[in-house]
PDB file of N, CA and C in Angstrom:
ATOM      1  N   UNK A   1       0.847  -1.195   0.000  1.00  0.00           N
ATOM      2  CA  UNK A   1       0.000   0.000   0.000  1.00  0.00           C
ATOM      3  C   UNK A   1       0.883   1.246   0.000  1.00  0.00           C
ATOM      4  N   UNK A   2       1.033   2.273  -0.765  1.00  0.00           N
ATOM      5  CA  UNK A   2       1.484   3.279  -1.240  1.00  0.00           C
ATOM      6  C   UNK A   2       1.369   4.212  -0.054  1.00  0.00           C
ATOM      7  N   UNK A   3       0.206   4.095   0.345  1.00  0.00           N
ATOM      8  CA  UNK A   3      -0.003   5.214   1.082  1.00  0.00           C
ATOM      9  C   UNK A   3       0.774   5.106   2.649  1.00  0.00           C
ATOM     10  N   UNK A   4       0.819   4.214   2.788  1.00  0.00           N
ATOM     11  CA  UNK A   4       1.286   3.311   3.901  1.00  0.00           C
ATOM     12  C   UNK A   4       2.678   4.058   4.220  1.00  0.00           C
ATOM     13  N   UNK A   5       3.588   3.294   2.756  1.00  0.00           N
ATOM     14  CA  UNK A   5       4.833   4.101   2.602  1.00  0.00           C
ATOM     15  C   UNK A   5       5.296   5.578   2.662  1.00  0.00           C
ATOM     16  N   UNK A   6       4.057   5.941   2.220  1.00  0.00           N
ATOM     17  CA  UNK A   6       4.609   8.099   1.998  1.00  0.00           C
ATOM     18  C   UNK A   6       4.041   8.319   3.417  1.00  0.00           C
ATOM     19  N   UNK A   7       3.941   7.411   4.255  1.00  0.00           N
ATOM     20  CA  UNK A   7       3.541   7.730   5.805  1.00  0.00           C
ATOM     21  C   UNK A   7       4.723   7.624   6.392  1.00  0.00           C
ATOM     22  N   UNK A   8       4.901   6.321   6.185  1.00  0.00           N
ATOM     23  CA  UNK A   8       6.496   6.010   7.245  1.00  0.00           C
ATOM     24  C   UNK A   8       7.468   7.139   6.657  1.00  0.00           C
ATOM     25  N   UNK A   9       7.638   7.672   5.418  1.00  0.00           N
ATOM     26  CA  UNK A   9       8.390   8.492   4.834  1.00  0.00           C
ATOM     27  C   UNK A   9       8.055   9.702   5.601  1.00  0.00           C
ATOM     28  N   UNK A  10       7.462  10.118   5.180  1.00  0.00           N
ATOM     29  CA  UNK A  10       6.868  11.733   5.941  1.00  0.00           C
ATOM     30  C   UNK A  10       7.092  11.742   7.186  1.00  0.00           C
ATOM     31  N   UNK A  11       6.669  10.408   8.212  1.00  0.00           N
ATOM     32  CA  UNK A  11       7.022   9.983   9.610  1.00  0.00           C
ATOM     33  C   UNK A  11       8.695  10.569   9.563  1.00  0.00           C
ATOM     34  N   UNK A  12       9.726   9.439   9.444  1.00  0.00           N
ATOM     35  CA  UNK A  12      11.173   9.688   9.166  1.00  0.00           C
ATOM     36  C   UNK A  12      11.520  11.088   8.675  1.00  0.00           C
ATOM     37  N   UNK A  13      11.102  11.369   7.762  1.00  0.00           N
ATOM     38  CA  UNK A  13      11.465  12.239   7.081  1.00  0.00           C
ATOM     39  C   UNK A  13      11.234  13.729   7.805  1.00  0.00           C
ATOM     40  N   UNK A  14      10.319  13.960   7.760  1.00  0.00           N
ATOM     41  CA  UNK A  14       9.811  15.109   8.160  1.00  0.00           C
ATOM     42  C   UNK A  14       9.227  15.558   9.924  1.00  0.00           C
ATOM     43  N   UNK A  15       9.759  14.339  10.657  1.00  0.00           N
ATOM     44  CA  UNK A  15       9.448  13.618  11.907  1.00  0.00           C
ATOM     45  C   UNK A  15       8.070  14.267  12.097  1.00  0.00           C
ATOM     46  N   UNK A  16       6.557  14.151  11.387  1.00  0.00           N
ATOM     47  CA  UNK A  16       5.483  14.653  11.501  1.00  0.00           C
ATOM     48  C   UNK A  16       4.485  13.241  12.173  1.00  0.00           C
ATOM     49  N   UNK A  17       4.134  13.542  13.500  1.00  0.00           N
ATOM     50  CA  UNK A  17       2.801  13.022  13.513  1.00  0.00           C
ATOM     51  C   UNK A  17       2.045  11.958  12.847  1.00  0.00           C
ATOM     52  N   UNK A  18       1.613  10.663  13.270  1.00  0.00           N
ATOM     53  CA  UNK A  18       0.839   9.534  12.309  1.00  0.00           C
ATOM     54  C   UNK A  18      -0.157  10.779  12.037  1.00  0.00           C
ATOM     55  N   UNK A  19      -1.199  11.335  13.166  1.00  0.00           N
ATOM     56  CA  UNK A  19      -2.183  12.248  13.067  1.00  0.00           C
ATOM     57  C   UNK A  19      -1.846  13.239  11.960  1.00  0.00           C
ATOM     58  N   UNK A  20      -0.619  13.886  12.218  1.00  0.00           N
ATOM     59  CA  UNK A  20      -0.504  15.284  11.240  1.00  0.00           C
ATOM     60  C   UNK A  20      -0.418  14.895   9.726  1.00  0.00           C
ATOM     61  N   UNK A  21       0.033  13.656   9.852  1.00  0.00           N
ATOM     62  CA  UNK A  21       0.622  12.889   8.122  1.00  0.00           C
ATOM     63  C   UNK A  21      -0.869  12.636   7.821  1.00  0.00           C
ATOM     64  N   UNK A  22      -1.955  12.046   8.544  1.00  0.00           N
ATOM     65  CA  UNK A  22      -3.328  11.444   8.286  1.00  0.00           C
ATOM     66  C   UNK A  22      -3.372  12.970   7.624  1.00  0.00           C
ATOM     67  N   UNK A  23      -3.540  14.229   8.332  1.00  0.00           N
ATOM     68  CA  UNK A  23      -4.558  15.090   7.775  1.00  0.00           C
ATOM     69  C   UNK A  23      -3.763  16.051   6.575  1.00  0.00           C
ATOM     70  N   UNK A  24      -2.762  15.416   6.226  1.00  0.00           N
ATOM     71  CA  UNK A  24      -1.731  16.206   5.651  1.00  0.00           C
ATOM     72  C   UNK A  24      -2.422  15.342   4.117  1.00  0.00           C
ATOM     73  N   UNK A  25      -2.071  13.798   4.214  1.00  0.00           N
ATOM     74  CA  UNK A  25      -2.755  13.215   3.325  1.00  0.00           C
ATOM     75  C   UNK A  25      -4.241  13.126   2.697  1.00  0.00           C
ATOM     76  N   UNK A  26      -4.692  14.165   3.758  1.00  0.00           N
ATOM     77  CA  UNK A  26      -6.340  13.740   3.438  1.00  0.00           C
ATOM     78  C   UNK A  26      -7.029  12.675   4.061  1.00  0.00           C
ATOM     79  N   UNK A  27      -6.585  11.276   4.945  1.00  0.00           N
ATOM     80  CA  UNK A  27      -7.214  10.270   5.301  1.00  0.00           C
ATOM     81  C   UNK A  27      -7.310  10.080   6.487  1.00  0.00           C
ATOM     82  N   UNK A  28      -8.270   8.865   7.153  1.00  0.00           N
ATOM     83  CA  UNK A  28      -8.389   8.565   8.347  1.00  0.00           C
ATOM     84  C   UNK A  28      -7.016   7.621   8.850  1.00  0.00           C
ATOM     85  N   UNK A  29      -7.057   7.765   9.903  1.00  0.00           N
ATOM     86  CA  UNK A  29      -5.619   6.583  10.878  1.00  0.00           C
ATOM     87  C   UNK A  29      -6.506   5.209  10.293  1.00  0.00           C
ATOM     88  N   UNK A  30      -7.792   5.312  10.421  1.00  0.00           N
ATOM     89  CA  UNK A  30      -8.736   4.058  10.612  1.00  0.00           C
ATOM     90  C   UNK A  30      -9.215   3.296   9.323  1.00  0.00           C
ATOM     91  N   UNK A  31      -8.868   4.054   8.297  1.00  0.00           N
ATOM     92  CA  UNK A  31      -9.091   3.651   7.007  1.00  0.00           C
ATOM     93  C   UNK A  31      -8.117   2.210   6.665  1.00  0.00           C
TER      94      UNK A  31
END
Protein backbone atom coordinates (compact mmCIF):
# COMPACT_ATOMS: atom_id res chain seq x y z
CA UNK A 1 0.00 0.00 0.00
CA UNK A 2 1.48 3.28 -1.24
CA UNK A 3 0.00 5.21 1.08
CA UNK A 4 1.29 3.31 3.90
CA UNK A 5 4.83 4.10 2.60
CA UNK A 6 4.61 8.10 2.00
CA UNK A 7 3.54 7.73 5.80
CA UNK A 8 6.50 6.01 7.25
CA UNK A 9 8.39 8.49 4.83
CA UNK A 10 6.87 11.73 5.94
CA UNK A 11 7.02 9.98 9.61
CA UNK A 12 11.17 9.69 9.17
CA UNK A 13 11.47 12.24 7.08
CA UNK A 14 9.81 15.11 8.16
CA UNK A 15 9.45 13.62 11.91
CA UNK A 16 5.48 14.65 11.50
CA UNK A 17 2.80 13.02 13.51
CA UNK A 18 0.84 9.53 12.31
CA UNK A 19 -2.18 12.25 13.07
CA UNK A 20 -0.50 15.28 11.24
CA UNK A 21 0.62 12.89 8.12
CA UNK A 22 -3.33 11.44 8.29
CA UNK A 23 -4.56 15.09 7.78
CA UNK A 24 -1.73 16.21 5.65
CA UNK A 25 -2.75 13.22 3.33
CA UNK A 26 -6.34 13.74 3.44
CA UNK A 27 -7.21 10.27 5.30
CA UNK A 28 -8.39 8.57 8.35
CA UNK A 29 -5.62 6.58 10.88
CA UNK A 30 -8.74 4.06 10.61
CA UNK A 31 -9.09 3.65 7.01
Amino acid sequence: MEDRAEIRRLHRAEEMTIRAIARHLGISKTR
